[in-house]
C-alpha atoms as a PDB file:
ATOM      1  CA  UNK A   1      17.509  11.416 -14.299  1.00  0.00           C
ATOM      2  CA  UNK A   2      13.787  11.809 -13.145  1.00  0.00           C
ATOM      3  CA  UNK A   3      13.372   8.194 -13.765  1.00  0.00           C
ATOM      4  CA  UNK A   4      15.765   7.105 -11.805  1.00  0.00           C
ATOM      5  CA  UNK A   5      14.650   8.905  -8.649  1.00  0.00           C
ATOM      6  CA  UNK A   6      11.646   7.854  -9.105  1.00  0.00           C
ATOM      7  CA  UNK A   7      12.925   3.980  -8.946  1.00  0.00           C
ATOM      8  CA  UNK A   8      15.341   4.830  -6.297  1.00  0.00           C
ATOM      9  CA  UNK A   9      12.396   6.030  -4.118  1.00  0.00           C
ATOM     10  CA  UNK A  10      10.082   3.277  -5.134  1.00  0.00           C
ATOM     11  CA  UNK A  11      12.844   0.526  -4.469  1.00  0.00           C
ATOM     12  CA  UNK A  12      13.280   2.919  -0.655  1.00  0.00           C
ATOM     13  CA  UNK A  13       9.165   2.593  -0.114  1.00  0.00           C
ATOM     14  CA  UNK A  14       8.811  -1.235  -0.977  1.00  0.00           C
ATOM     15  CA  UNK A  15      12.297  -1.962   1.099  1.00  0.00           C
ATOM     16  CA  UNK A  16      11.158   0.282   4.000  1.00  0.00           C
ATOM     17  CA  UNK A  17       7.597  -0.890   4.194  1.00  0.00           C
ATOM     18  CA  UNK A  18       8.762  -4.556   4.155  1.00  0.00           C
ATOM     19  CA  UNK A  19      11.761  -3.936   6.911  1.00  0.00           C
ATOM     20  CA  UNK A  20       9.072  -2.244   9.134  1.00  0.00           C
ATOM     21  CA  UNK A  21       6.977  -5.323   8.800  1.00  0.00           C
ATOM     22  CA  UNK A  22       9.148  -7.490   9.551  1.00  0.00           C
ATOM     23  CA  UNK A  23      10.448  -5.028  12.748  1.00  0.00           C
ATOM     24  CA  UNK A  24       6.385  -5.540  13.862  1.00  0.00           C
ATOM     25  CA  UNK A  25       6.456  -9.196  13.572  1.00  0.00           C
ATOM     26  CA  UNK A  26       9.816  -9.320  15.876  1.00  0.00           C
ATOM     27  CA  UNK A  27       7.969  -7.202  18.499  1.00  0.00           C
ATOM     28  CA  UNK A  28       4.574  -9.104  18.206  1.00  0.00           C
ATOM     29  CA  UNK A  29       6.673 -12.321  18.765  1.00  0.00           C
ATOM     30  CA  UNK A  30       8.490 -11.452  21.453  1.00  0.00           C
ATOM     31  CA  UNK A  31       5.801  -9.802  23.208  1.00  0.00           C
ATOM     32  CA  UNK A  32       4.096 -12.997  22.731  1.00  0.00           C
ATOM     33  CA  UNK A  33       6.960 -14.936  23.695  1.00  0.00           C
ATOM     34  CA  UNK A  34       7.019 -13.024  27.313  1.00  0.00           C
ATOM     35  CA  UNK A  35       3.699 -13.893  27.987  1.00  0.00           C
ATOM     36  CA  UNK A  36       3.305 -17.521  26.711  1.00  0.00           C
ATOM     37  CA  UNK A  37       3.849 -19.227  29.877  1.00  0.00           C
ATOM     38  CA  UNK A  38       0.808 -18.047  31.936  1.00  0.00           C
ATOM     39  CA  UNK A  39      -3.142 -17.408  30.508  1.00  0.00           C
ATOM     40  CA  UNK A  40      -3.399 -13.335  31.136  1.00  0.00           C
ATOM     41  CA  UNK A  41      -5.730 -12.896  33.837  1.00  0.00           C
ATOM     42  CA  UNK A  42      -8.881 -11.347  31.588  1.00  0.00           C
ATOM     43  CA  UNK A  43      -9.065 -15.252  29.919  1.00  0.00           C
ATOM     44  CA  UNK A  44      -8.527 -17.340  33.136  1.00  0.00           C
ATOM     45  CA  UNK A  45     -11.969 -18.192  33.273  1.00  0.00           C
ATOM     46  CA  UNK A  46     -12.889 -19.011  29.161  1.00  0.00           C
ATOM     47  CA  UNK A  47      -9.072 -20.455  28.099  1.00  0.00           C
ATOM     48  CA  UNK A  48      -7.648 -23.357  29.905  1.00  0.00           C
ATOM     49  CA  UNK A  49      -3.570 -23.812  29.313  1.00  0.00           C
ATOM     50  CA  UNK A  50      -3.586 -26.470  26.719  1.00  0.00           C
ATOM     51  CA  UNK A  51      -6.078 -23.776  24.257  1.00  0.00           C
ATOM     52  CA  UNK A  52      -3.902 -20.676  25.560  1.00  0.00           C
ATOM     53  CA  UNK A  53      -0.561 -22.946  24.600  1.00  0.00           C
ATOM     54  CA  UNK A  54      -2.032 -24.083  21.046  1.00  0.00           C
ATOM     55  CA  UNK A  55      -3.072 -20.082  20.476  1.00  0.00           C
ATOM     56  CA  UNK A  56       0.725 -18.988  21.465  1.00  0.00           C
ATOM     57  CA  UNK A  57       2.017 -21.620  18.841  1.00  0.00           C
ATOM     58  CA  UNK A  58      -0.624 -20.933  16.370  1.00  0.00           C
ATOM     59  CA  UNK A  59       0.032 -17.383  16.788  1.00  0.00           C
ATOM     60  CA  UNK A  60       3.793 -17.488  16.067  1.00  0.00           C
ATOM     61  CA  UNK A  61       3.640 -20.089  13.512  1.00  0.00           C
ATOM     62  CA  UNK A  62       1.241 -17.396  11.770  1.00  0.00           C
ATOM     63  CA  UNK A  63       3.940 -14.669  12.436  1.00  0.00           C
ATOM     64  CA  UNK A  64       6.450 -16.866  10.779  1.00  0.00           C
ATOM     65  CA  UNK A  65       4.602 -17.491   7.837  1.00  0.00           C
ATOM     66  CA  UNK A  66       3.738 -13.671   7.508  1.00  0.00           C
ATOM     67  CA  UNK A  67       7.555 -13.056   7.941  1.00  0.00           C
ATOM     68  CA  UNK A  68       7.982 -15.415   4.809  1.00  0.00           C
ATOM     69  CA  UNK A  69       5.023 -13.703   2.753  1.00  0.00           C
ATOM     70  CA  UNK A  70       6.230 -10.312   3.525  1.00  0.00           C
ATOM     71  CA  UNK A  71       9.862 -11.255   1.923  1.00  0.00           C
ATOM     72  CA  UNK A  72       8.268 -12.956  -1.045  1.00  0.00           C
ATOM     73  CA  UNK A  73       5.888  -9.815  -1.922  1.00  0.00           C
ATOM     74  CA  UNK A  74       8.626  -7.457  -1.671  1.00  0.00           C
ATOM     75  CA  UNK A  75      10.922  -9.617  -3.979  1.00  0.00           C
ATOM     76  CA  UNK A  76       8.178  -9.916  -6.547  1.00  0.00           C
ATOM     77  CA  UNK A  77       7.288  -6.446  -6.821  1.00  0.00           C
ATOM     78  CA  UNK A  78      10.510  -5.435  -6.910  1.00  0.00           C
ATOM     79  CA  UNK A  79      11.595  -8.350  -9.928  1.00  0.00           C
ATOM     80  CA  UNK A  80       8.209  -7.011 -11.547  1.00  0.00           C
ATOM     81  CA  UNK A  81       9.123  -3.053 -11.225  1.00  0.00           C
ATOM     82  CA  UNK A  82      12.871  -3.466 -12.373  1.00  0.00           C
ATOM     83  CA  UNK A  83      13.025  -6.388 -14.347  1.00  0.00           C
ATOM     84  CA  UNK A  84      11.136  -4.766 -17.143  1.00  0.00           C
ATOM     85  CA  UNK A  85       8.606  -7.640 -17.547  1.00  0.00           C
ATOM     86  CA  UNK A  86       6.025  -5.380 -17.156  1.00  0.00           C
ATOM     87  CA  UNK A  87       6.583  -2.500 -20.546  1.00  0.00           C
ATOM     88  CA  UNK A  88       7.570  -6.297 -22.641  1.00  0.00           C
ATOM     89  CA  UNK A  89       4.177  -7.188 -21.231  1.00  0.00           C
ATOM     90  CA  UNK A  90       2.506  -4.069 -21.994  1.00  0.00           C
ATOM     91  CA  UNK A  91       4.482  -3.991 -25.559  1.00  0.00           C
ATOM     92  CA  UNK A  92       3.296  -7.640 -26.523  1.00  0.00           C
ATOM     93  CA  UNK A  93      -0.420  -6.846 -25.185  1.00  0.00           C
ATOM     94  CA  UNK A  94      -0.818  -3.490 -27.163  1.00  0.00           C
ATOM     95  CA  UNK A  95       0.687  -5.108 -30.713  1.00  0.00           C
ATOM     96  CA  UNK A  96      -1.852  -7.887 -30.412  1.00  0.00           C
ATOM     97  CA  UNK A  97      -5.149  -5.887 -28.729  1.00  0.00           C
ATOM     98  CA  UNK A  98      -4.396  -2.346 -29.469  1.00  0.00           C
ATOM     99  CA  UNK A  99      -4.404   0.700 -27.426  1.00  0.00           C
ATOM    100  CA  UNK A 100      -8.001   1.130 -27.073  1.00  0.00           C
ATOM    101  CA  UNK A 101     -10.126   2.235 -23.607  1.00  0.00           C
ATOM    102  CA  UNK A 102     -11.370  -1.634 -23.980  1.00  0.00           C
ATOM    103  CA  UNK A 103      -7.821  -2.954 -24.553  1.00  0.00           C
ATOM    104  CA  UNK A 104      -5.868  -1.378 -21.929  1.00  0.00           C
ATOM    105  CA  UNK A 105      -9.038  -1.886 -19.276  1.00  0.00           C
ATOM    106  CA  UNK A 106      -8.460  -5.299 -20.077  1.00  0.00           C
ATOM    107  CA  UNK A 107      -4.633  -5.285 -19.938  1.00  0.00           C
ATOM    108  CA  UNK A 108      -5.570  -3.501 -15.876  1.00  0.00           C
ATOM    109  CA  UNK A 109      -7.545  -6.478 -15.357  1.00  0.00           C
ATOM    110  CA  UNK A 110      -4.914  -8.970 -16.669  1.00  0.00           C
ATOM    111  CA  UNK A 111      -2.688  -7.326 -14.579  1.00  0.00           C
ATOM    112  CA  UNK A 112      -5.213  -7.304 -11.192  1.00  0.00           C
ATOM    113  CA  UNK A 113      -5.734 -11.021 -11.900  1.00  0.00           C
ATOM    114  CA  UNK A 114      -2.054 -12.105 -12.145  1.00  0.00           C
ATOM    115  CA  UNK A 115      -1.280 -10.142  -9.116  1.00  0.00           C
ATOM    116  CA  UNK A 116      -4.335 -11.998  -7.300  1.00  0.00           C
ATOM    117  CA  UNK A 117      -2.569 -15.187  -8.130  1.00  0.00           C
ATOM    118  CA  UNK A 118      -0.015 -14.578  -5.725  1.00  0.00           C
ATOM    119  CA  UNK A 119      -2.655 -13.858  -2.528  1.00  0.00           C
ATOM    120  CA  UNK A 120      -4.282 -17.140  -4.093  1.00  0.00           C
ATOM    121  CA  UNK A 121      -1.177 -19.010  -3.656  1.00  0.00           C
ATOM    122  CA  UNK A 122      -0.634 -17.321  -0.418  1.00  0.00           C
ATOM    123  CA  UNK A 123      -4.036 -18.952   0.684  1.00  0.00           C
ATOM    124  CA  UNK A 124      -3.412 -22.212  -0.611  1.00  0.00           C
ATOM    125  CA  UNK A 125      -0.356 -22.352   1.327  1.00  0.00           C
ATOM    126  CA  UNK A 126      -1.750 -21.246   4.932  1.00  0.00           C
ATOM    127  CA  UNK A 127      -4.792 -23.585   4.448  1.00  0.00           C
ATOM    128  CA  UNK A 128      -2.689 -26.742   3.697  1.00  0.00           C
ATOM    129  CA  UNK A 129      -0.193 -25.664   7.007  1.00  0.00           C
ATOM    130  CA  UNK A 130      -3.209 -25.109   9.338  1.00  0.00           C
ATOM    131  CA  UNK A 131      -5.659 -27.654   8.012  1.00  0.00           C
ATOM    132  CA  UNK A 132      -8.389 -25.626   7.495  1.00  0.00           C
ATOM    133  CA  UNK A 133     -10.622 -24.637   4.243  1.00  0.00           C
ATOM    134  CA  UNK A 134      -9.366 -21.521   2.247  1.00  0.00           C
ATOM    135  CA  UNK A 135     -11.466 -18.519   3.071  1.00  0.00           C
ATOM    136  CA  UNK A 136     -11.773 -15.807   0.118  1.00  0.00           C
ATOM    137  CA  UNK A 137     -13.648 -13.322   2.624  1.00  0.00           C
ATOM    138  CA  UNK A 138     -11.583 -12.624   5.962  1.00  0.00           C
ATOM    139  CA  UNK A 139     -13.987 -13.355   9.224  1.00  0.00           C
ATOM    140  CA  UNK A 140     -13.223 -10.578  11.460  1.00  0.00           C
ATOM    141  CA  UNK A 141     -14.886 -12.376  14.225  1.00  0.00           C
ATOM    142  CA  UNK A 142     -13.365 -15.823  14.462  1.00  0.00           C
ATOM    143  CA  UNK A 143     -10.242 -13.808  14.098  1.00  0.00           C
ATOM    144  CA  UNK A 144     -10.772 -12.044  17.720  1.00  0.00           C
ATOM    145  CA  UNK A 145     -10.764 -15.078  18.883  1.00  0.00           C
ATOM    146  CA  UNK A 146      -7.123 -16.121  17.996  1.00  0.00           C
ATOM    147  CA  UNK A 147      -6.109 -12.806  19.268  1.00  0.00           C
ATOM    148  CA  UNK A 148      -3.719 -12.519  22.356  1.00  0.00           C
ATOM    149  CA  UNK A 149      -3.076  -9.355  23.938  1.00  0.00           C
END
């Protein structure tokens, strides 16, 4: 019975989390739907309209994409939480390495490294759709200047 609170509560968290992204993304794109016609005043004098236009679409093509992201990382977790993939994982790992501090810190990084696949892929994805390199550290300052308030 405990168990399967605990999965009703998990499958609550990972459904609530990704509805309330996907709420945020509506507002951000409306918001930013409102205000695409005109530069706000602050940027008059560094954006022209053409830039300010290619930032509005660049913005909300990055919204959609995050929209898409969001749905796939909530569908794998929860295929990898209730499918029970993961204990026939863990079952097949442990008969052939053990259950040893060394075996199951390398089962943890299995797991980290298969779960890094997906951001990978994630990457991949956004660098072929905007043309630009994949970047493995996030720049915190190019990104304030894609920003739009």
């Amino acid at each position: 019975m405990a168990l399967l609170s605990f999965a009703v509560i998990a499958l609550v968290l990972i459904l609530a989390r990704a509805i309330a992204e996907l709420l945020l993304s509506r507002l951000n794109q409306r918001h930013v739907h409102t205000h695409a016609d005109e530069v706000p005043p602050p940027f008059r004098e560094m954006v022209d309209e053409p830039t300010y236009r290619r930032s509005v679409d660049y913005t909300l093509a990055k919204s959609r994409f995050g929209e898409v992201v969001t749905l796939f990382d909530a569908v794998l977790l929860i295929g990898i939480l209730f499918s029970g993939i993961l204990p026939w994982v863990f079952e097949k790992f442990t008969a052939a390495f053990g259950t040893s501090v060394l075996a199951m810190a390398g089962f943890l990084f299995a797991t980290g490294v298969a779960l890094s696949i997906n951001q990978f892929a994630i990457r991949v994805v956004r660098a072929i759709q905007t043309r630009r390199p994949i970047r493995f550290q996030h720049n915190y300052r190019e990104d304030m200047g894609n920003l739009i308030v």
